[in-house]
Protein backbone atom coordinates (compact mmCIF):
# COMPACT_ATOMS: atom_id res chain seq x y z
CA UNK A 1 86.59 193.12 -261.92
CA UNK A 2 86.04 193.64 -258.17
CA UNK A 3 82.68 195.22 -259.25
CA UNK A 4 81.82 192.24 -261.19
CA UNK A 5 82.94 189.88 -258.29
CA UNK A 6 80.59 192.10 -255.80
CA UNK A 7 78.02 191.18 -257.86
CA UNK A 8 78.12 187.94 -258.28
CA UNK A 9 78.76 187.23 -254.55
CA UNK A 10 75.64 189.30 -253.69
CA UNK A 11 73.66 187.42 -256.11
CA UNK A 12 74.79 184.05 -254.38
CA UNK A 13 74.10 185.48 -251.08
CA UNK A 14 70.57 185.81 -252.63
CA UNK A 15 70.31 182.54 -254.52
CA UNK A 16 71.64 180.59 -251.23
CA UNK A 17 69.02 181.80 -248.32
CA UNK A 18 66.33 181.09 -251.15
CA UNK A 19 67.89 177.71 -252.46
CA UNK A 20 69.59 175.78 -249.81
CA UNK A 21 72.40 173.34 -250.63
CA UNK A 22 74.46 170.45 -248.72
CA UNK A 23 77.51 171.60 -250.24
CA UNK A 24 79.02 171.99 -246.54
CA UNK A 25 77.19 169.58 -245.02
CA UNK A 26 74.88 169.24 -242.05
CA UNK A 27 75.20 172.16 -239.72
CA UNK A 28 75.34 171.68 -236.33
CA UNK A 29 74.48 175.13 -234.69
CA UNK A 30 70.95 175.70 -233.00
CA UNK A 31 68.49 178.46 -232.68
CA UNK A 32 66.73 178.82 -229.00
CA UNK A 33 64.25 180.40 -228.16
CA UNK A 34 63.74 182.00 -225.05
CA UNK A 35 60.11 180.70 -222.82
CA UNK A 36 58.76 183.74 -221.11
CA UNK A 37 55.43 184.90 -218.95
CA UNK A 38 53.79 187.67 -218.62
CA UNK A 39 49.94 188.45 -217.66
CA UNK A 40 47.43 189.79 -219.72
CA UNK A 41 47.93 193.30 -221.39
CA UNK A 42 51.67 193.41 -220.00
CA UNK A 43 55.12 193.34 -222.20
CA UNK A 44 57.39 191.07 -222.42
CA UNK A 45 60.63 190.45 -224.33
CA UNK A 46 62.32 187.38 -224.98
CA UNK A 47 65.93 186.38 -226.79
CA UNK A 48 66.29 184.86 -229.79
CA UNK A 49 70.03 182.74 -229.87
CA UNK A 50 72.17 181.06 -231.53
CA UNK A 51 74.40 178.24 -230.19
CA UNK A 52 77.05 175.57 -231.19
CA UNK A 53 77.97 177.50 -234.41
CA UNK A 54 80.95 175.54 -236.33
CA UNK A 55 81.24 177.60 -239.57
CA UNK A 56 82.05 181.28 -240.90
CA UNK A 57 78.63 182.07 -242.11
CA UNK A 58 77.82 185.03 -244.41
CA UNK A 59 73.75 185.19 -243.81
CA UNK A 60 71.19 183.82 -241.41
CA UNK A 61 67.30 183.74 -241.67
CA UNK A 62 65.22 182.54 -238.62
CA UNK A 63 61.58 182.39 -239.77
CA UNK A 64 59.29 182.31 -236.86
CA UNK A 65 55.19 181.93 -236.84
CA UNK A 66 53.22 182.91 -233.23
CA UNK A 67 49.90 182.68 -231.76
CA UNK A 68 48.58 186.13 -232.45
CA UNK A 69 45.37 185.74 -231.03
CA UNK A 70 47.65 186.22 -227.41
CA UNK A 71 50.54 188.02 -228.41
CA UNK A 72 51.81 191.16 -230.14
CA UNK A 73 55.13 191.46 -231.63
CA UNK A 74 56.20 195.55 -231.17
CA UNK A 75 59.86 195.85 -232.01
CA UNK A 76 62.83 193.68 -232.48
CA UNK A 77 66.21 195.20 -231.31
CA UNK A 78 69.49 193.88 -232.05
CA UNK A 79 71.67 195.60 -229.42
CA UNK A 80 74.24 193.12 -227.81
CA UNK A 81 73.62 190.73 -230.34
CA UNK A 82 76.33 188.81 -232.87
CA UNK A 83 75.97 191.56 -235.29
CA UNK A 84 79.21 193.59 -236.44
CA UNK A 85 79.47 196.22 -238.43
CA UNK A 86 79.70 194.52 -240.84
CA UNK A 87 76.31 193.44 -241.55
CA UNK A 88 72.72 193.70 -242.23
CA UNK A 89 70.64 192.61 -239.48
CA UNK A 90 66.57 193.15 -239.79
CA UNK A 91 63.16 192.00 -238.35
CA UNK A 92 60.19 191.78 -240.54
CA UNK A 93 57.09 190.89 -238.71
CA UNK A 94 53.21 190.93 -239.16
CA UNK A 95 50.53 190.54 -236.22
CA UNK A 96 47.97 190.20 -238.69
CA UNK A 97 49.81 186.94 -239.82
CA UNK A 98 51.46 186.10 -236.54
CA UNK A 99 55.20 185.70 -238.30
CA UNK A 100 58.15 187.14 -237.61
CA UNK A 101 61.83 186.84 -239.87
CA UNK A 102 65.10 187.43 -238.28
CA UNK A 103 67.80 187.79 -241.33
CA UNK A 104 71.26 188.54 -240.82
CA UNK A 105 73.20 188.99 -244.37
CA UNK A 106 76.80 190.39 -244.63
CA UNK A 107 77.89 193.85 -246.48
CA UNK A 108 78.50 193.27 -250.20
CA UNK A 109 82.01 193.65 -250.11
CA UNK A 110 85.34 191.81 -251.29
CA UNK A 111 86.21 189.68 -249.02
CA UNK A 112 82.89 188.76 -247.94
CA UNK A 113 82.78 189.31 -243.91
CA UNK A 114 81.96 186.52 -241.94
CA UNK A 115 80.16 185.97 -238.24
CA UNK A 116 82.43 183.36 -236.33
CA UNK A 117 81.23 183.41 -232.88
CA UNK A 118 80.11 179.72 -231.57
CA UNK A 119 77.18 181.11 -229.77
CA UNK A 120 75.00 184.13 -228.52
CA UNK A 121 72.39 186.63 -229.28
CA UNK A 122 70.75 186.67 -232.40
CA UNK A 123 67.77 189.19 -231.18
CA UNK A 124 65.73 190.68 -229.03
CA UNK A 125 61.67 190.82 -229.19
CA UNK A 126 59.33 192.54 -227.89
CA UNK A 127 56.06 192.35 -227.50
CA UNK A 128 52.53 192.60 -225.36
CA UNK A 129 50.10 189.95 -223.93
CA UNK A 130 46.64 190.30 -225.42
CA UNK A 131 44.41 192.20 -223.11
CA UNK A 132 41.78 189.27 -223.64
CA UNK A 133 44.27 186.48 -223.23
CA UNK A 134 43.07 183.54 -221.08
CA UNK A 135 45.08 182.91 -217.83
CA UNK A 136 47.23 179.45 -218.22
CA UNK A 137 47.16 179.70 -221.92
CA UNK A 138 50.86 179.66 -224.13
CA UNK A 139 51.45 181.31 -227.04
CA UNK A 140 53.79 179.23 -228.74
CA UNK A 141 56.54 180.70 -230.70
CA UNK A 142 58.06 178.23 -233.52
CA UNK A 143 59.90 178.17 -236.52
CA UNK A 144 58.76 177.87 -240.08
CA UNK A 145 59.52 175.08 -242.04
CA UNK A 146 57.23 175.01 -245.12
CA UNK A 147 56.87 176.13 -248.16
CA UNK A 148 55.57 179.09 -249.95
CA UNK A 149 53.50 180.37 -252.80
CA UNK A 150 55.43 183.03 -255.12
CA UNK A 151 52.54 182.51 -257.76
CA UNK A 152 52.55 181.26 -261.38
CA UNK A 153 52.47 177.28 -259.43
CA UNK A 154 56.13 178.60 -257.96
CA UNK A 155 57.40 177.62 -254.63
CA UNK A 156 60.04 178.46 -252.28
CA UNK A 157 60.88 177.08 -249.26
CA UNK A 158 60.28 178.98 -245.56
CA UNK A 159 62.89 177.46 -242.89
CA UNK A 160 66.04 178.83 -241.06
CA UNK A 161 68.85 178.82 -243.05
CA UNK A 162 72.88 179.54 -243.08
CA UNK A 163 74.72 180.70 -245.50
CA UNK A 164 78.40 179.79 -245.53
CA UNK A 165 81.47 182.22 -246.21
CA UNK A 166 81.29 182.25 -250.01
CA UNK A 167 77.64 183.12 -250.15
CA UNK A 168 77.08 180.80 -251.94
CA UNK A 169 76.00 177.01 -250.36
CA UNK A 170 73.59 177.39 -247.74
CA UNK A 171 72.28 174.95 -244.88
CA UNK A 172 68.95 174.32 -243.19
CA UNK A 173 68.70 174.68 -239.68
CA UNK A 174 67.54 171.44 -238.24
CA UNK A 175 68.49 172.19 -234.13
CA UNK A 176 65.68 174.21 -232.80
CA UNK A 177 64.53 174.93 -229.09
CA UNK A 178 60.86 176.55 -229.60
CA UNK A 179 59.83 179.21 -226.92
CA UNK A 180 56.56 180.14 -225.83
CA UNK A 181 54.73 183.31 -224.07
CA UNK A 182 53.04 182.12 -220.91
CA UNK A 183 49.89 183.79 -219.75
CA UNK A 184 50.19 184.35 -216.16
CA UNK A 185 47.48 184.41 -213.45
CA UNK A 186 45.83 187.60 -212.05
CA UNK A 187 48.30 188.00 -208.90
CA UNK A 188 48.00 191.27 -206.72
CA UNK A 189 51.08 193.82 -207.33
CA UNK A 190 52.63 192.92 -204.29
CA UNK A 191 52.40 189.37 -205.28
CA UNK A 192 53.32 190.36 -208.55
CA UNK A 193 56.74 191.87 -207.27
CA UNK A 194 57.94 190.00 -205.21
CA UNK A 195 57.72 187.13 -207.36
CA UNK A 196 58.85 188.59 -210.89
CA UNK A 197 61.20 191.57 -209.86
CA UNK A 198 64.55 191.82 -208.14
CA UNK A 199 64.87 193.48 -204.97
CA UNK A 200 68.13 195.66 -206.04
CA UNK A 201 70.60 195.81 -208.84
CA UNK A 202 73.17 193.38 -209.39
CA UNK A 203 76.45 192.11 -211.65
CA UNK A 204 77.12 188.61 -211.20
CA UNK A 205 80.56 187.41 -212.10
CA UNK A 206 80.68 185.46 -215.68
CA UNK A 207 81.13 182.42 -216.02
CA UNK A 208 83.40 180.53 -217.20
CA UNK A 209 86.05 181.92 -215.76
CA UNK A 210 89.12 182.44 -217.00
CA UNK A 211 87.41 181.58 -220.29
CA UNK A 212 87.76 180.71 -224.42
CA UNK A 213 86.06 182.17 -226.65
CA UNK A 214 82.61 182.67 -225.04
CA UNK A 215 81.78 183.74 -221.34
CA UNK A 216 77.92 184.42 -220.00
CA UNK A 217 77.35 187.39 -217.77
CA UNK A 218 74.35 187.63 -215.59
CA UNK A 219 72.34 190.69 -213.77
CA UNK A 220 69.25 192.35 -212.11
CA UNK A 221 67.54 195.57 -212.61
CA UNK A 222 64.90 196.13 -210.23
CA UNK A 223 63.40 198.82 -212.58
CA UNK A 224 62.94 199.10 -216.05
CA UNK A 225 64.84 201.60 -218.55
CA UNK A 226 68.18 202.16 -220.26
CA UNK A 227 70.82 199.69 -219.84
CA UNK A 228 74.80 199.93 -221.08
CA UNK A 229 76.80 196.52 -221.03
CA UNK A 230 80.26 197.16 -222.16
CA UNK A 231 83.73 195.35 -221.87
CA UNK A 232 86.94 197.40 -221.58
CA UNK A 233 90.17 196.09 -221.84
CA UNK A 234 92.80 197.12 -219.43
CA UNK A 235 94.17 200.08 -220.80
CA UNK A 236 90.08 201.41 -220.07
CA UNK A 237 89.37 201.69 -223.90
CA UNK A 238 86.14 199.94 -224.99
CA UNK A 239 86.44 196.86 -227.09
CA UNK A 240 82.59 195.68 -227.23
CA UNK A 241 79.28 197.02 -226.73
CA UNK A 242 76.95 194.20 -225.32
CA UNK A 243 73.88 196.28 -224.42
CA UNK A 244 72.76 199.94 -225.18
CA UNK A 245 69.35 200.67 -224.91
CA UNK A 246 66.05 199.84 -222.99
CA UNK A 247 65.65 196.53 -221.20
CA UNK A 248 62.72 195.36 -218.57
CA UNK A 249 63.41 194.91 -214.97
CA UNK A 250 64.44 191.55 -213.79
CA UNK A 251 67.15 188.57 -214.22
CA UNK A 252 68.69 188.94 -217.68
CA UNK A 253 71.69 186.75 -219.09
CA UNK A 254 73.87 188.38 -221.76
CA UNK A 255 76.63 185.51 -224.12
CA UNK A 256 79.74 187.32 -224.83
CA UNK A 257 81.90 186.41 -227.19
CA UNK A 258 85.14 187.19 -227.53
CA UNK A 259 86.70 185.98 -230.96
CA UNK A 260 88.90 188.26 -232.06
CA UNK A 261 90.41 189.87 -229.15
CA UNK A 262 93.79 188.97 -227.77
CA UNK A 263 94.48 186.87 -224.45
CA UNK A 264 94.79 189.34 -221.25
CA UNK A 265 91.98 191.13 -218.62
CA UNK A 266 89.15 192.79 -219.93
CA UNK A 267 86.45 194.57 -217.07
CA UNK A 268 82.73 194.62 -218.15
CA UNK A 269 80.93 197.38 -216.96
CA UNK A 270 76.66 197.69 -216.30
CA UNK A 271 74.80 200.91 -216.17
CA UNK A 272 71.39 201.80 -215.61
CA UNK A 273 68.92 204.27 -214.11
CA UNK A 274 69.11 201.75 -210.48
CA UNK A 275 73.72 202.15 -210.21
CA UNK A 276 76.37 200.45 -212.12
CA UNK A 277 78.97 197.75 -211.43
CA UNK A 278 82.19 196.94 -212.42
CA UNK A 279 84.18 193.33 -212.49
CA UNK A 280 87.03 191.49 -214.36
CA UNK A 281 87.38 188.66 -216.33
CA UNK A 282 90.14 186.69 -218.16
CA UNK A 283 90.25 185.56 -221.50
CA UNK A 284 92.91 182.77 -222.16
CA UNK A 285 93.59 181.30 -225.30
């Protein structure tokens, strides 16, 4: 029976992010993009997020088009982001076609797990400016809303979706902040520098503080490479990774959400190759 049950759900999971319903009504969350710059032949990255959430939802897919006659897309990473463990979380994305699909779809499992954080990071992209890309020109990153050819005259529609906790009804995404890639003027490096990197690394303290459920944490890295984020409740034990891997040097902001951990102090923690920091914060519920 379970087995059968598994199935079924999966198949509604399916069914939903290809079919979407109203059977829950309008939802109110919102996918932003993040608006970046970067000159021509450099990287960038930029966040993809996810704010004002007001359901348990089972799946998410954010389909995105981009100007790819000034931008690359190289890889999408989804450390720090709302992800748990107990779910799927994948990128497809062509430069040939300039589109890019962020999908988040839970474990087929009885019960179904659920995402229930009101806001924070969905993804992480990164990508490379056209060596040929005009100065002053913006590669616009929005999201698909269309629909699409599956041959023999059938259609399906393209547009960011949620899927509630049965897997079953899902919602179109109708809040959306589009980002862009800006292509920066030629500047000389010390130009460059000292207008796009930080002079040293820093932790800022979160804010709100004390807080419930969500908190933002800012820093600085004045070099790029690996980067740790994690929270540690008082005892010292870890409770949530936020960031493990590479990141680019400069002002990033990281949502943390803290559904699902008890009231008291927790200390977040950054590491990278330029120090690391300590502080504290209180969650009160």
């Amino acid at each position: 029976m379970r087995k059968v049950l598994m199935t079924i759900v999966a198949s509604f999971l399916l069914v939903g992010m290809m079919m979407p319903s109203n059977a829950f009504g309008a939802y109110n969350g919102a996918i932003n993009i993040d608006s970046v710059s970067a000159q021509a032949g450099e990287s960038f990255q930029f966040g993809v997020w996810l704010s004002g959430n007001d359901i348990s939802f089972s799946g998410m897919r954010v389909p995105m088009k981009f100007d790819n006659s000034l931008i690359n897309i190289d890889s999408v990473s989804f450390s720090g982001s709302m992800k748990s463990v107990d779910f799927q979380a994948g990128a497809d994305f062509s430069n040939f076609d300039g589109l890019l699909t962020i999908t988040y779809l839970a474990n087929f499992q009885d019960p179904l797990p659920v995402i229930t954080g009101t806001s924070g990071l969905l993804a992480t992209v990164y990508g490379h400016v056209d060596h040929g890309a005009a100065a002053g020109s913006n590669a616009l990153i929005v999201t698909v809303n269309d629909s699409i050819s599956v041959g023999s005259g059938v259609y399906r529609w393209e547009r960011p979706e949620v899927t509630d906790n049965s897997g079953s009804s899902s919602e179109i995404i109708t809040n959306i902040d589009d980002g862009a890639v800006s292509v920066d003027l030629s500047t000389s490096v010390e130009d460059k520098d000292e207008r796009a990197l930080p002079a040293s690394f820093s932790l800022a303290q979160n804010y709100p503080n004390p807080f419930n459920p969500s908190t933002v944490i800012d820093f600085s890295i004045p070099k790029a490479g690996d980067v740790k984020l994690k929270v540690f409740n008082i005892l010292g034990q870890s409770v949530r990774t936020l960031i493990d891997g590479p990141m680019s040097a400069g002002q990033h902001t990281v949502y943390f959400d803290a559904s699902g951990l008890p009231s008291g102090i927790y200390f977040y923690r950054l590491t990278s190759l330029a120090g690391s920091s300590t502080r504290k914060m209180a969650l009160i519920k």
